[in-house]
Protein backbone atom coordinates (compact mmCIF):
# COMPACT_ATOMS: atom_id res chain seq x y z
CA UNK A 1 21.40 -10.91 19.28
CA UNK A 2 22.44 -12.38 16.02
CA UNK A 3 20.72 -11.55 13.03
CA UNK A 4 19.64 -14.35 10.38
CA UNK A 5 20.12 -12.85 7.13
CA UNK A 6 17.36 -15.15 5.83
CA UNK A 7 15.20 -14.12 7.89
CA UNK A 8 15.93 -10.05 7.60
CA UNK A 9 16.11 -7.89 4.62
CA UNK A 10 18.80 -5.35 4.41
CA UNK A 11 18.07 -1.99 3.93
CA UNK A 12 19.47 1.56 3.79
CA UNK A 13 18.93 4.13 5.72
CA UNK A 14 18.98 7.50 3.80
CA UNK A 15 19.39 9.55 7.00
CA UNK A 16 22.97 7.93 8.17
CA UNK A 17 23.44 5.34 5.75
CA UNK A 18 23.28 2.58 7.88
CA UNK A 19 22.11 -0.95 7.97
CA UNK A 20 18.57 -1.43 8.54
CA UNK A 21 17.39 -4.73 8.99
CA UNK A 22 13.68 -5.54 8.49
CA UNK A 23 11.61 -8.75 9.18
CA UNK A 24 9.52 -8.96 5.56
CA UNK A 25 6.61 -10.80 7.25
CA UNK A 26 5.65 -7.11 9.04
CA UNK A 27 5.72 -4.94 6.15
CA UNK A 28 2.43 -2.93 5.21
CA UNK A 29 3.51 -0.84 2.88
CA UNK A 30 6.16 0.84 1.03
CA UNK A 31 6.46 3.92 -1.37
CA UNK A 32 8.68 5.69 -3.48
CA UNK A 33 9.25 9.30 -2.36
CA UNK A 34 10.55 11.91 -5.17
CA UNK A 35 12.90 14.53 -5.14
CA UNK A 36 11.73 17.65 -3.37
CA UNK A 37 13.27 20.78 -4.51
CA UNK A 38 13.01 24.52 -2.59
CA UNK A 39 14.51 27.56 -3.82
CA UNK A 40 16.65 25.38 -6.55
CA UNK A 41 18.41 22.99 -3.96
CA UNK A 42 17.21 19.35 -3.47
CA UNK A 43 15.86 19.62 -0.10
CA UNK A 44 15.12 16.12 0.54
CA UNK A 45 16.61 13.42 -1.61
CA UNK A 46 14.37 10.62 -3.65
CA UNK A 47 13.74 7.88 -1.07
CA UNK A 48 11.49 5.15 -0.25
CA UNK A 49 9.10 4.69 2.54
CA UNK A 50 9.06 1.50 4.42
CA UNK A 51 5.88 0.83 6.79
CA UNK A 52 6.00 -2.04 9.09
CA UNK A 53 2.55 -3.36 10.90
CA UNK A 54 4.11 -2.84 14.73
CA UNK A 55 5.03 0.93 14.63
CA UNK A 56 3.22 3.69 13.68
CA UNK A 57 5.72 5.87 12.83
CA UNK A 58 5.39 6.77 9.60
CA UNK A 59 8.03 3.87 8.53
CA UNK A 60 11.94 3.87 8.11
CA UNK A 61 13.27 6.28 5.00
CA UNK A 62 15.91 3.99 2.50
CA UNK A 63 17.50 4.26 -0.11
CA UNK A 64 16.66 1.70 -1.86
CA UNK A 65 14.07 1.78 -4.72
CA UNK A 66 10.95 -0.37 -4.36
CA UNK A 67 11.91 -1.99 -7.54
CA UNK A 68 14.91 -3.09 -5.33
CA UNK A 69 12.67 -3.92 -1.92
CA UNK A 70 10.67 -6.55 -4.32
CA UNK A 71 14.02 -8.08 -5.46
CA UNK A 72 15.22 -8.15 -2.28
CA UNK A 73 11.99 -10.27 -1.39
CA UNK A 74 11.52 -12.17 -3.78
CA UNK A 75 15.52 -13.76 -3.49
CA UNK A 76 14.57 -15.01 -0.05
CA UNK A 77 11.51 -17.22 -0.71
């Protein structure tokens, strides 16, 4: 399957740090996440949530900021 980079947003993931590509006409929602910190280690790193209308999974984790995800939207109108 080839992917149209118009079509797709690329994305981070924070768990590998892989390419995830996402079609932006099925996002619902997406969040920042902050910094969680137990016993004086960062447990789980800042992160944003990315919800898409077909899963309910509780969305991919990126790296990217949301700040970033509206960029990334906005250069492909």
């Amino acid at each position: 399957m080839k992917v149209m980079e118009n079509n797709f947003i690329r994305l981070t993931s924070l768990k590998d740090k892989q390419p995830v590509y996402i079609n932006p006409s099925l996002i619902g929602h997406f969040y920042p996440v902050p910094e969680k910190r137990e016993y004086g280690t960062i447990s789980e790193e800042k992160h944003t949530v990315v919800g898409v209308v077909t899963h309910n999974n509780g969305g991919f984790r990126v790296i990217e900021t949301p700040a970033r995800i509206l960029e990334l939207l906005e250069n492909i109108k």
